[in-house]
PDB file of N, CA and C in Angstrom:
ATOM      1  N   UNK A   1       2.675  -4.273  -5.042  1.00  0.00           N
ATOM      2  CA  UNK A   1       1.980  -5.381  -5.632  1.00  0.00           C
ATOM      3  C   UNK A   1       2.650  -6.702  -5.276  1.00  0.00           C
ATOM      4  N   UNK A   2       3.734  -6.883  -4.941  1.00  0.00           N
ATOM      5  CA  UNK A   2       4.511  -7.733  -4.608  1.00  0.00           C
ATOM      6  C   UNK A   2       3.794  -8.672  -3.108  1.00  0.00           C
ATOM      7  N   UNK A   3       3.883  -7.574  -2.731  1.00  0.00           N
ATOM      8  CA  UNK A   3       2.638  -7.991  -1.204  1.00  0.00           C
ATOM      9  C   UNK A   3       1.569  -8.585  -1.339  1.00  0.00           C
ATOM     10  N   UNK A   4       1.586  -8.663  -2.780  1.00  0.00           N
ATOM     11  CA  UNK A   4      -0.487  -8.522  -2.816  1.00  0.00           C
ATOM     12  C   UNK A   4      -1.609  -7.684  -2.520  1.00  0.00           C
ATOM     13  N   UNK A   5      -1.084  -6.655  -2.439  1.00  0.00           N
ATOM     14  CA  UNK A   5      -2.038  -5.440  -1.770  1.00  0.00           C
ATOM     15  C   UNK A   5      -2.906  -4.860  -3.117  1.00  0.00           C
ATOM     16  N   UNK A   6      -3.845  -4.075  -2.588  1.00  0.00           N
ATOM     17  CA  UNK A   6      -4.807  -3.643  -4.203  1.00  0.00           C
ATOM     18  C   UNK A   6      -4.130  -2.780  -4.751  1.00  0.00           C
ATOM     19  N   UNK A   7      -4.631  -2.513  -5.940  1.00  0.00           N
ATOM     20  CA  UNK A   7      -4.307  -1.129  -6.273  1.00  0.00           C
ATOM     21  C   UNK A   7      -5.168  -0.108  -5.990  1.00  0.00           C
ATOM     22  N   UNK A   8      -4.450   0.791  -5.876  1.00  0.00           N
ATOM     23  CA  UNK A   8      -5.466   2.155  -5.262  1.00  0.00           C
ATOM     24  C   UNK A   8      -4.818   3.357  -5.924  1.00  0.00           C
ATOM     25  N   UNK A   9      -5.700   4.191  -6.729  1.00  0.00           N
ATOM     26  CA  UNK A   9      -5.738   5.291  -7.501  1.00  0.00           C
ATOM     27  C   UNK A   9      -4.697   6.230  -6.233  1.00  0.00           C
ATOM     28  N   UNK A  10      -4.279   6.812  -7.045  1.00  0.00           N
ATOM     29  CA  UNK A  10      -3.251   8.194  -6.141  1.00  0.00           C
ATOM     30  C   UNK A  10      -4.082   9.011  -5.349  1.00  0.00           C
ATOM     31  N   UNK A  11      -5.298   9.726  -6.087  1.00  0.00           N
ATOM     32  CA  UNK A  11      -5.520  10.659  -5.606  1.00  0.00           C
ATOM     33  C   UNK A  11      -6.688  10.218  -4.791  1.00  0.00           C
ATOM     34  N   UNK A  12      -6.708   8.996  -3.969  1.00  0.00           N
ATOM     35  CA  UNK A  12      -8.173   8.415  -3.090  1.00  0.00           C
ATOM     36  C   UNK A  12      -7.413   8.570  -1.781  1.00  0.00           C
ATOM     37  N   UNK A  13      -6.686   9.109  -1.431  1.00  0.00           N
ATOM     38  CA  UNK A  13      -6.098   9.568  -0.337  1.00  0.00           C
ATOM     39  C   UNK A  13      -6.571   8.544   0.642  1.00  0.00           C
ATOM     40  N   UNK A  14      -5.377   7.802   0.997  1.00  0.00           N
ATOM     41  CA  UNK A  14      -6.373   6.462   1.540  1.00  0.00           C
ATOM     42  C   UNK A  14      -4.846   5.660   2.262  1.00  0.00           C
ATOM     43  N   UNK A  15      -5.102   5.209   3.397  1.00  0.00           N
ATOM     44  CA  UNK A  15      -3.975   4.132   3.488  1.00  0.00           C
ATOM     45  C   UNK A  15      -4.435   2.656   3.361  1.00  0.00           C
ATOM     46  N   UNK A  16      -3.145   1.955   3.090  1.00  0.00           N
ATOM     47  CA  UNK A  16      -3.052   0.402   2.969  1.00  0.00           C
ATOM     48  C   UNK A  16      -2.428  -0.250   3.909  1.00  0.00           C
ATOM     49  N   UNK A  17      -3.278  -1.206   4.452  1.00  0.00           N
ATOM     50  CA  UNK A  17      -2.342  -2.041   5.462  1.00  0.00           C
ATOM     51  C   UNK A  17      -2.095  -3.270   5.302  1.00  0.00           C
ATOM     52  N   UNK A  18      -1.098  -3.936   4.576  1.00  0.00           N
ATOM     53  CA  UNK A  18      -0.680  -4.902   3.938  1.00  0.00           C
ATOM     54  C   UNK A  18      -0.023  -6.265   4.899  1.00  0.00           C
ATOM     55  N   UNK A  19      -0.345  -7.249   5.619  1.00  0.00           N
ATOM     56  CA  UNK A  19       0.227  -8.391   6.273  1.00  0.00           C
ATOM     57  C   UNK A  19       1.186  -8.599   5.323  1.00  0.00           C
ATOM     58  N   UNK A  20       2.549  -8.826   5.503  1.00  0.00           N
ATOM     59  CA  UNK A  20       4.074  -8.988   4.877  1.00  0.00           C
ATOM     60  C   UNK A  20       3.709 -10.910   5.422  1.00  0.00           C
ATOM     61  N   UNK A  21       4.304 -11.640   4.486  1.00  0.00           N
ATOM     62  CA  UNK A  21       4.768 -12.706   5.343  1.00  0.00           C
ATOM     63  C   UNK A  21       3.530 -13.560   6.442  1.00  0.00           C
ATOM     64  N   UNK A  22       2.230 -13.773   6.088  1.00  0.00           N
ATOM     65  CA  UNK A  22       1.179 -14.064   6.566  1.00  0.00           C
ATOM     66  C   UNK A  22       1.031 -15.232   5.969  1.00  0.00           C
ATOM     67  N   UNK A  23       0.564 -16.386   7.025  1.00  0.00           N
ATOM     68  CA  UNK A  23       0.628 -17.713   6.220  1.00  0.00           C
ATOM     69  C   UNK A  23      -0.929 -17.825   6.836  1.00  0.00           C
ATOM     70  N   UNK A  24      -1.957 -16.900   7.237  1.00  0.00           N
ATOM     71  CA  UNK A  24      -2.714 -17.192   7.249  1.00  0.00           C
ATOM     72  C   UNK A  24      -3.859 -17.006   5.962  1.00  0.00           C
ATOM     73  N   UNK A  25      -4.879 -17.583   5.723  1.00  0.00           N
ATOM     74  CA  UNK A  25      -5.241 -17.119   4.766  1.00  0.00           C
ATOM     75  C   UNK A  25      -6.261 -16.106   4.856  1.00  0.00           C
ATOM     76  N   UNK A  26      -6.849 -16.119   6.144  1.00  0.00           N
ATOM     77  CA  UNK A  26      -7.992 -14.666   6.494  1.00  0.00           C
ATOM     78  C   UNK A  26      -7.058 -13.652   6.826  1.00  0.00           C
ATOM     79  N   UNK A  27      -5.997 -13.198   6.494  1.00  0.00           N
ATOM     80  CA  UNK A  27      -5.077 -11.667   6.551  1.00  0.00           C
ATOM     81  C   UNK A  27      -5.588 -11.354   5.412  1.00  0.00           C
ATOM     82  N   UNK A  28      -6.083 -10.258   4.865  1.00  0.00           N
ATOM     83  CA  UNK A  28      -6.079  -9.429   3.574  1.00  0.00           C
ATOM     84  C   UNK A  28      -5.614  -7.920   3.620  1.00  0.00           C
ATOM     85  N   UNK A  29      -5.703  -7.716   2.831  1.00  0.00           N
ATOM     86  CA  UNK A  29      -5.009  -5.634   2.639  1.00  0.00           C
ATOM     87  C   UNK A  29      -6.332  -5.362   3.482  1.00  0.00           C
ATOM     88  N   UNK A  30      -6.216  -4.001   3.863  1.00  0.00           N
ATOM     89  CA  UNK A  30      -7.314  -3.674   4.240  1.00  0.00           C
ATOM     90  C   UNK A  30      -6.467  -2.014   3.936  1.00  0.00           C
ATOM     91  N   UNK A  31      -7.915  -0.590   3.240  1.00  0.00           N
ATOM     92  CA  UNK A  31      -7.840  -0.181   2.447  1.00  0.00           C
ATOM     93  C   UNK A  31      -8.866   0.802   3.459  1.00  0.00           C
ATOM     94  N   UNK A  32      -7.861   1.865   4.020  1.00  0.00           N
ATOM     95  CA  UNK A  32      -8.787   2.773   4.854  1.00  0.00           C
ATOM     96  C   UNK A  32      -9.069   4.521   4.476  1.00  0.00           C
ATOM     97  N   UNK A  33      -9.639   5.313   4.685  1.00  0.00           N
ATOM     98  CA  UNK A  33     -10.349   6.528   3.908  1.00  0.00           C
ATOM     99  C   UNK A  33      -8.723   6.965   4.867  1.00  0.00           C
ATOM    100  N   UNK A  34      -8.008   8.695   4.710  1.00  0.00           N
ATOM    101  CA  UNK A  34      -7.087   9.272   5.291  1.00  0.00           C
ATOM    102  C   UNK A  34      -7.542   9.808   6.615  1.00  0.00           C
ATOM    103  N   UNK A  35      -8.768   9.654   7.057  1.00  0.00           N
ATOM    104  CA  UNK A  35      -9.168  10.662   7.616  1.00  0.00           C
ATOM    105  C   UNK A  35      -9.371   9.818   9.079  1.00  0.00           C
ATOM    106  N   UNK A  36      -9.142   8.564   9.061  1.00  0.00           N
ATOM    107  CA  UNK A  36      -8.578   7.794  10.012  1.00  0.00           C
ATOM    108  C   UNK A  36      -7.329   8.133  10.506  1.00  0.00           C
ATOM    109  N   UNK A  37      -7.431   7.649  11.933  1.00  0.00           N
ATOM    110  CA  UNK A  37      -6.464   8.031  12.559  1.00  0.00           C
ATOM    111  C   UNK A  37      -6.311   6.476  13.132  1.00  0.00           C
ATOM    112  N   UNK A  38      -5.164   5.704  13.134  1.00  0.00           N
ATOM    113  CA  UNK A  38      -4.852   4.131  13.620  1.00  0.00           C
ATOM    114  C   UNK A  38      -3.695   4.491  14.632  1.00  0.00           C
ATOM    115  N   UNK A  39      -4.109   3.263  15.796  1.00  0.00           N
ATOM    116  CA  UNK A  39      -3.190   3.436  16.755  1.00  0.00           C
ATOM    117  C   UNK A  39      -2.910   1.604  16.434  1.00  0.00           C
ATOM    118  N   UNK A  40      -2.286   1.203  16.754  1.00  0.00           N
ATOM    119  CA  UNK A  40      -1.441  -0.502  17.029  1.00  0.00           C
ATOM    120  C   UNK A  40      -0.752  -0.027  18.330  1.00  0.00           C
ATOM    121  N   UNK A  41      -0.430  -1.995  18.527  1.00  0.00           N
ATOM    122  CA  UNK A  41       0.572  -2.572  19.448  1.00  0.00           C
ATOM    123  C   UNK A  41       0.585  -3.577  19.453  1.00  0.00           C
ATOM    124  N   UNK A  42       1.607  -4.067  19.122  1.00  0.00           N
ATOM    125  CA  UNK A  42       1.748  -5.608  18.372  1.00  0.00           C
ATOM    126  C   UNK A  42       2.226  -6.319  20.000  1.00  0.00           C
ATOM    127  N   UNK A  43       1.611  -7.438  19.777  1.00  0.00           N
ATOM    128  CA  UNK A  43       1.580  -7.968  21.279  1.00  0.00           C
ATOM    129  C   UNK A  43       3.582  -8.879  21.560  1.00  0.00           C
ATOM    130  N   UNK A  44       3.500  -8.962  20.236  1.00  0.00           N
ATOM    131  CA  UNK A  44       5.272  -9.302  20.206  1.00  0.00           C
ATOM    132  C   UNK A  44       6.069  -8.431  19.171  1.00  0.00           C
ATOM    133  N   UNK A  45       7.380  -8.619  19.199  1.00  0.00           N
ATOM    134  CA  UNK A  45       8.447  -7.438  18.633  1.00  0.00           C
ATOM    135  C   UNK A  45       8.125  -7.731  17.011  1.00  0.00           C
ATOM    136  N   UNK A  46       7.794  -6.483  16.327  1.00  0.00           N
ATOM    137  CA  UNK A  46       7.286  -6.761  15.256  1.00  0.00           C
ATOM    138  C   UNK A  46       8.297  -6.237  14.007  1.00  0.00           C
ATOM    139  N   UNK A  47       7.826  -5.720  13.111  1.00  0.00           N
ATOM    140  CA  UNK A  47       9.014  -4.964  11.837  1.00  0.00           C
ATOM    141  C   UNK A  47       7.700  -4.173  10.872  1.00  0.00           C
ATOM    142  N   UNK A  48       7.975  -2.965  11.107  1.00  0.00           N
ATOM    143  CA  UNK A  48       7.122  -1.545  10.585  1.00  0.00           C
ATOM    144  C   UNK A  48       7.899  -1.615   8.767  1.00  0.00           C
ATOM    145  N   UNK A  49       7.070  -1.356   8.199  1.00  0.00           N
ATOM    146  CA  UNK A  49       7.513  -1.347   6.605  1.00  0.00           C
ATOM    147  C   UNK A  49       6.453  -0.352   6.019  1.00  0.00           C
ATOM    148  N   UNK A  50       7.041   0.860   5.854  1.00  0.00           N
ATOM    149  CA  UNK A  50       6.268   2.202   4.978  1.00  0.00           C
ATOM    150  C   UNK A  50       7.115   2.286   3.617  1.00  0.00           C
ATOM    151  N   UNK A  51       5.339   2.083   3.122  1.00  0.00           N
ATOM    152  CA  UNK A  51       5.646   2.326   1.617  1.00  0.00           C
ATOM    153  C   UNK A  51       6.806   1.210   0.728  1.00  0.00           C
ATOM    154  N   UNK A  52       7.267   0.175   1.485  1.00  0.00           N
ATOM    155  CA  UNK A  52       8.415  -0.847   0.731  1.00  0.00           C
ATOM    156  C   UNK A  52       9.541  -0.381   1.143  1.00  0.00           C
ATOM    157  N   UNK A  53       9.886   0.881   1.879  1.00  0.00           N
ATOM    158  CA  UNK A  53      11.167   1.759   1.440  1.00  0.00           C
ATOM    159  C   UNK A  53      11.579   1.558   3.268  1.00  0.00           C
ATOM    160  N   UNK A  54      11.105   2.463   4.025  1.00  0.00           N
ATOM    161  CA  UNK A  54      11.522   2.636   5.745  1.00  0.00           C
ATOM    162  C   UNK A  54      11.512   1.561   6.470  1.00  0.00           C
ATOM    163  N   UNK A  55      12.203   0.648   7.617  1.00  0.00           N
ATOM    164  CA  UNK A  55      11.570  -0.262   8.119  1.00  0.00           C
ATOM    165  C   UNK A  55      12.117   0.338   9.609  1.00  0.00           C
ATOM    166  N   UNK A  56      11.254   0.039  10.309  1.00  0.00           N
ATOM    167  CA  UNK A  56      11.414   0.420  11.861  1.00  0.00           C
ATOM    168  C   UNK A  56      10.886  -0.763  12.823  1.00  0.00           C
ATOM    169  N   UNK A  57      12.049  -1.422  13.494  1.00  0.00           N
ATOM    170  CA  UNK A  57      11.761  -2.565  14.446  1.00  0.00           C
ATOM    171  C   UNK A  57      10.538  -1.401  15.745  1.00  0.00           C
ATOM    172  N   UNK A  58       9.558  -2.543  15.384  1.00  0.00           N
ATOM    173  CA  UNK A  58       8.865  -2.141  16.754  1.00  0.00           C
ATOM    174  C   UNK A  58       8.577  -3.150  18.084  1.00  0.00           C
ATOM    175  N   UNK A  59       8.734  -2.854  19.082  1.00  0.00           N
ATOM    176  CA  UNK A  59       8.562  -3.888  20.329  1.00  0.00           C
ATOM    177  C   UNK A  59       8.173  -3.860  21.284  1.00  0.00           C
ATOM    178  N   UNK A  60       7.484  -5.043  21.477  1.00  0.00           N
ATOM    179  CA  UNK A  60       6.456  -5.509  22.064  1.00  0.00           C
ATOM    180  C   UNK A  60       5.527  -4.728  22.950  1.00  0.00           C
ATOM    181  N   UNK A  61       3.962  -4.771  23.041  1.00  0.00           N
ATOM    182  CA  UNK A  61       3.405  -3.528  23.148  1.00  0.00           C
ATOM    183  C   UNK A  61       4.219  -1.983  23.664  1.00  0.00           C
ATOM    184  N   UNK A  62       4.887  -1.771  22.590  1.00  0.00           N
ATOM    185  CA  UNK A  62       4.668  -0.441  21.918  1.00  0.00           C
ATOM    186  C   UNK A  62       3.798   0.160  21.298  1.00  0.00           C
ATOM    187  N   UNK A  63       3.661   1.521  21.644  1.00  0.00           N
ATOM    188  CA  UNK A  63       2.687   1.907  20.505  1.00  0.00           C
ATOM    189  C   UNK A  63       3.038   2.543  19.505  1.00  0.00           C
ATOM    190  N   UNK A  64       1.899   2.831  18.505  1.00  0.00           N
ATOM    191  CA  UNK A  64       2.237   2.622  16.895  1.00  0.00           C
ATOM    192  C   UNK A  64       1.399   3.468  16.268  1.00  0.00           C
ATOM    193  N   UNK A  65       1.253   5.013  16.209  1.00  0.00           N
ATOM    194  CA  UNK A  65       0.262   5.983  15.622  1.00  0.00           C
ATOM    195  C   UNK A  65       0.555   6.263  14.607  1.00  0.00           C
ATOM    196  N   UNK A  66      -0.520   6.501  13.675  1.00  0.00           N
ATOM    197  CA  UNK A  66      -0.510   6.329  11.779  1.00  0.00           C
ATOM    198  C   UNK A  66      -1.685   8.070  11.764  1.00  0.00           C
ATOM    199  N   UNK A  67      -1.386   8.663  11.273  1.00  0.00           N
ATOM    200  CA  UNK A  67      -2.435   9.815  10.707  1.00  0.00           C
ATOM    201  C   UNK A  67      -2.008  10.480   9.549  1.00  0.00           C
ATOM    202  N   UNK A  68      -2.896  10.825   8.473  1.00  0.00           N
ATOM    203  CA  UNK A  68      -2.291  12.091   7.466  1.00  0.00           C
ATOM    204  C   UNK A  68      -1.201  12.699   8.059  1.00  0.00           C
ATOM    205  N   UNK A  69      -0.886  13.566   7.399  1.00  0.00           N
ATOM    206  CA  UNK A  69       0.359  14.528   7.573  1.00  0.00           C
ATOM    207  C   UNK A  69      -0.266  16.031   7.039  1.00  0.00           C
ATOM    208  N   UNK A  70      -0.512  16.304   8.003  1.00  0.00           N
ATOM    209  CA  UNK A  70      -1.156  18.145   7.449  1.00  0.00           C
ATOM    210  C   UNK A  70      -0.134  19.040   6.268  1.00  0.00           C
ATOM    211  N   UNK A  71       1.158  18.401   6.191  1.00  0.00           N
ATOM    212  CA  UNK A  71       1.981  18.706   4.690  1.00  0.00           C
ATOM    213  C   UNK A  71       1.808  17.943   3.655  1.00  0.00           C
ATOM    214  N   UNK A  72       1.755  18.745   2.447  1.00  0.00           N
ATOM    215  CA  UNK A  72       1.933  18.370   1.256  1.00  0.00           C
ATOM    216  C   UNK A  72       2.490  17.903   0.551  1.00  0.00           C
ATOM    217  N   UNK A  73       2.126  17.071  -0.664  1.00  0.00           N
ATOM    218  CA  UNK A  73       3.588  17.692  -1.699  1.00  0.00           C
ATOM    219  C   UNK A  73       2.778  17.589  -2.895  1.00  0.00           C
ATOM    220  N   UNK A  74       3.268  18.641  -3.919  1.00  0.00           N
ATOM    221  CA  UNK A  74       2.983  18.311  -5.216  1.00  0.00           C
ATOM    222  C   UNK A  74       3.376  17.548  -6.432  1.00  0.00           C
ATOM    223  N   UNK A  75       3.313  16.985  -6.652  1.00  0.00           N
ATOM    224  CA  UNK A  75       4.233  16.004  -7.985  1.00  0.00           C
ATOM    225  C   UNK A  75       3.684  16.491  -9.047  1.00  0.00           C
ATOM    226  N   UNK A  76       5.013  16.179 -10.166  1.00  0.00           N
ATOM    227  CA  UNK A  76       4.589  16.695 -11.012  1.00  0.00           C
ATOM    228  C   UNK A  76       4.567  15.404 -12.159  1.00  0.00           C
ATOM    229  N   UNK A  77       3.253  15.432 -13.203  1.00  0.00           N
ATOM    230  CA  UNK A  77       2.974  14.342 -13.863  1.00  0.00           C
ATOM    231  C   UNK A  77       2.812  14.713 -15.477  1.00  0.00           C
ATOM    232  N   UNK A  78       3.341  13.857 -16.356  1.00  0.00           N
ATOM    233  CA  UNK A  78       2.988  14.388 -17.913  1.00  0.00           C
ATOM    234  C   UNK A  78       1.563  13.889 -18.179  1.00  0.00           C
ATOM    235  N   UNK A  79       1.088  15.124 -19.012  1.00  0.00           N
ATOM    236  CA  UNK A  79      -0.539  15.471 -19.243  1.00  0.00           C
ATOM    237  C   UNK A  79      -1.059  14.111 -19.978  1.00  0.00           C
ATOM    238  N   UNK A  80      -0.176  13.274 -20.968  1.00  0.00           N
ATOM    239  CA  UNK A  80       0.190  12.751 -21.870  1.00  0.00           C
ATOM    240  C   UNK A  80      -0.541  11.175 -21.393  1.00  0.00           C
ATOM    241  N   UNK A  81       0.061  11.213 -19.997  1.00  0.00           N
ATOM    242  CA  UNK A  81      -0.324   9.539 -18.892  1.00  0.00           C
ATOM    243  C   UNK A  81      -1.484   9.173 -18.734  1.00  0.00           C
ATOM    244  N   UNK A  82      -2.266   8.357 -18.973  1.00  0.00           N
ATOM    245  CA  UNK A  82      -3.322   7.757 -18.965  1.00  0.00           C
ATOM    246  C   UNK A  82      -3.308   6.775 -17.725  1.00  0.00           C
ATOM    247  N   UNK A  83      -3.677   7.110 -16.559  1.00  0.00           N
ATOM    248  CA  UNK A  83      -3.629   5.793 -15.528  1.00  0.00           C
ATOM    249  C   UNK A  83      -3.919   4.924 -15.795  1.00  0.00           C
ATOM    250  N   UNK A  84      -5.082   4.433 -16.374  1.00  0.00           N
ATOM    251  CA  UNK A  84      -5.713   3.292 -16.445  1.00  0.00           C
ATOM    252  C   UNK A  84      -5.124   2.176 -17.881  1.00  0.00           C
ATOM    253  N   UNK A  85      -4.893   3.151 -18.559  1.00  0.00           N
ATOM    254  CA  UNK A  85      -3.662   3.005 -19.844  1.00  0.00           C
ATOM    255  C   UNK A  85      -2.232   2.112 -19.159  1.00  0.00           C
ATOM    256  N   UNK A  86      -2.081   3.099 -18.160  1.00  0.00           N
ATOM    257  CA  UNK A  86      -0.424   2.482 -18.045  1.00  0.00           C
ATOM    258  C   UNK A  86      -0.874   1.184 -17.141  1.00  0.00           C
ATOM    259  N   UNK A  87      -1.802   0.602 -16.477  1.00  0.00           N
ATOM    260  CA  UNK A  87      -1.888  -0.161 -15.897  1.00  0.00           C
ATOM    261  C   UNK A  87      -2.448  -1.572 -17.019  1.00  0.00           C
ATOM    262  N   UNK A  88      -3.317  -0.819 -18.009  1.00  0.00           N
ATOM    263  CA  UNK A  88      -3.350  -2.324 -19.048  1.00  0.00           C
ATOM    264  C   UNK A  88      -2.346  -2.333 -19.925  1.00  0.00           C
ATOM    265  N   UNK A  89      -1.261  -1.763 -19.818  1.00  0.00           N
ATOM    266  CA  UNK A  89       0.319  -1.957 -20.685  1.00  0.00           C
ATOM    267  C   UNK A  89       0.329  -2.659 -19.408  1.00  0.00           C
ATOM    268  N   UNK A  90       1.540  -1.941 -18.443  1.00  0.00           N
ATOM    269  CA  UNK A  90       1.917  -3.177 -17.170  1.00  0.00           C
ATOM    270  C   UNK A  90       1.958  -4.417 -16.835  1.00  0.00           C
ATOM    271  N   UNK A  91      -0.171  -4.374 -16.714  1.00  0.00           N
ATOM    272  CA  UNK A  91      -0.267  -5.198 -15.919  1.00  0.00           C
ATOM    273  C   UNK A  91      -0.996  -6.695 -17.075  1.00  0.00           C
ATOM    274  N   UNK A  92      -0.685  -6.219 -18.624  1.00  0.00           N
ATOM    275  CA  UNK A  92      -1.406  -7.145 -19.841  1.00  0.00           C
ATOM    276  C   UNK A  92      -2.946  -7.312 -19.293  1.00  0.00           C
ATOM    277  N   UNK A  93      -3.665  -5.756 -18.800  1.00  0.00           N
ATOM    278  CA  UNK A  93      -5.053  -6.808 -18.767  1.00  0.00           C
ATOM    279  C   UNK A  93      -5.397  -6.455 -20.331  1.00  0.00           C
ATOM    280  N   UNK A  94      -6.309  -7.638 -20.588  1.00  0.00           N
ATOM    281  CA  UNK A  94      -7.128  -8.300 -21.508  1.00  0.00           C
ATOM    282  C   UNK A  94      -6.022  -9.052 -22.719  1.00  0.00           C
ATOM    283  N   UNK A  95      -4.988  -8.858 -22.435  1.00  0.00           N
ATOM    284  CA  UNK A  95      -4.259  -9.926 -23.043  1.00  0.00           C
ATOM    285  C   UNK A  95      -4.112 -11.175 -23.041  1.00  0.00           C
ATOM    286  N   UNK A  96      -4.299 -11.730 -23.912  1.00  0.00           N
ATOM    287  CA  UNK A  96      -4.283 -13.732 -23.740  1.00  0.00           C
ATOM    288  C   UNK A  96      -2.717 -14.226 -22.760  1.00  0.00           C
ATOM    289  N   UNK A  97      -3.309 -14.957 -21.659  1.00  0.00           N
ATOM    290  CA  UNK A  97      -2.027 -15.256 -21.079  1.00  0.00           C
ATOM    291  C   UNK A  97      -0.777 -16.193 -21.451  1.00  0.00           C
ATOM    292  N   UNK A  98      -1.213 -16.727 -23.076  1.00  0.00           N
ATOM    293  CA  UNK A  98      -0.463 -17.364 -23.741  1.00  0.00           C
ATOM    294  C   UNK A  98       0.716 -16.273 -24.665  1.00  0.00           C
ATOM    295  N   UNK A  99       0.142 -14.759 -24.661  1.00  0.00           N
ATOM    296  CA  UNK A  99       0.987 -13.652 -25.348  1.00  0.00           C
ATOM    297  C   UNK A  99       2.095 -13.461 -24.415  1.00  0.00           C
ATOM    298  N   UNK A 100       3.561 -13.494 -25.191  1.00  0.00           N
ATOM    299  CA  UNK A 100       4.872 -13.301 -24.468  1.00  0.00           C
ATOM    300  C   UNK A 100       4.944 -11.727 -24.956  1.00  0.00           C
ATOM    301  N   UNK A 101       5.404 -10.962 -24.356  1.00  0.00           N
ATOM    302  CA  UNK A 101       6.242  -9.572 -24.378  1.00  0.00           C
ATOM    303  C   UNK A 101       7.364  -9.693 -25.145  1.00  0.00           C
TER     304      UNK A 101
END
């Protein structure tokens, strides 16, 4: 969220491609089904960022392939969590923006 990117439910199996550092204002997230397969090549030496966490210098047309991963994983979640719950705690929707925490 920091990026500005949307939010997107867990289980919409979906990637996000987020412009870091864009001073333009037509860059937006863009929000694709998994079942895409993306190739890039950034025409100058660029900086790869998965998930907030990995970063991998990439350079200059290089190429750059993105697909699902035919492995899994399962997580495990309490029954208890309400998604949409924990996001209007979080994120104060419908709270007056004059209410302090």
């Amino acid at each position: 969220m920091s990026a500005h990117g949307p939010i997107v439910h867990a289980l919409s199996q979906s990637y996000i491609l987020t412009p870091l550092c864009d001073f333009s204002l037509t860059q937006r997230p863009l929000v694709l089904g998994a079942e895409f397969c993306l190739n890039f090549c950034a025409h100058e030496d660029a900086l790869v960022v998965i998930d907030g966490q990995a970063t991998y210098d990439l350079k200059a047309n290089q190429p750059l392939y993105i697909q699902k991963s035919p492995t899994t994983t399962k997580l495990l979640q309490k029954n208890s969590r309400d998604y949409f719950k924990v996001l209007k705690e979080k994120l104060l929707w419908g709270e007056s923006p004059s209410k302090k925490r």
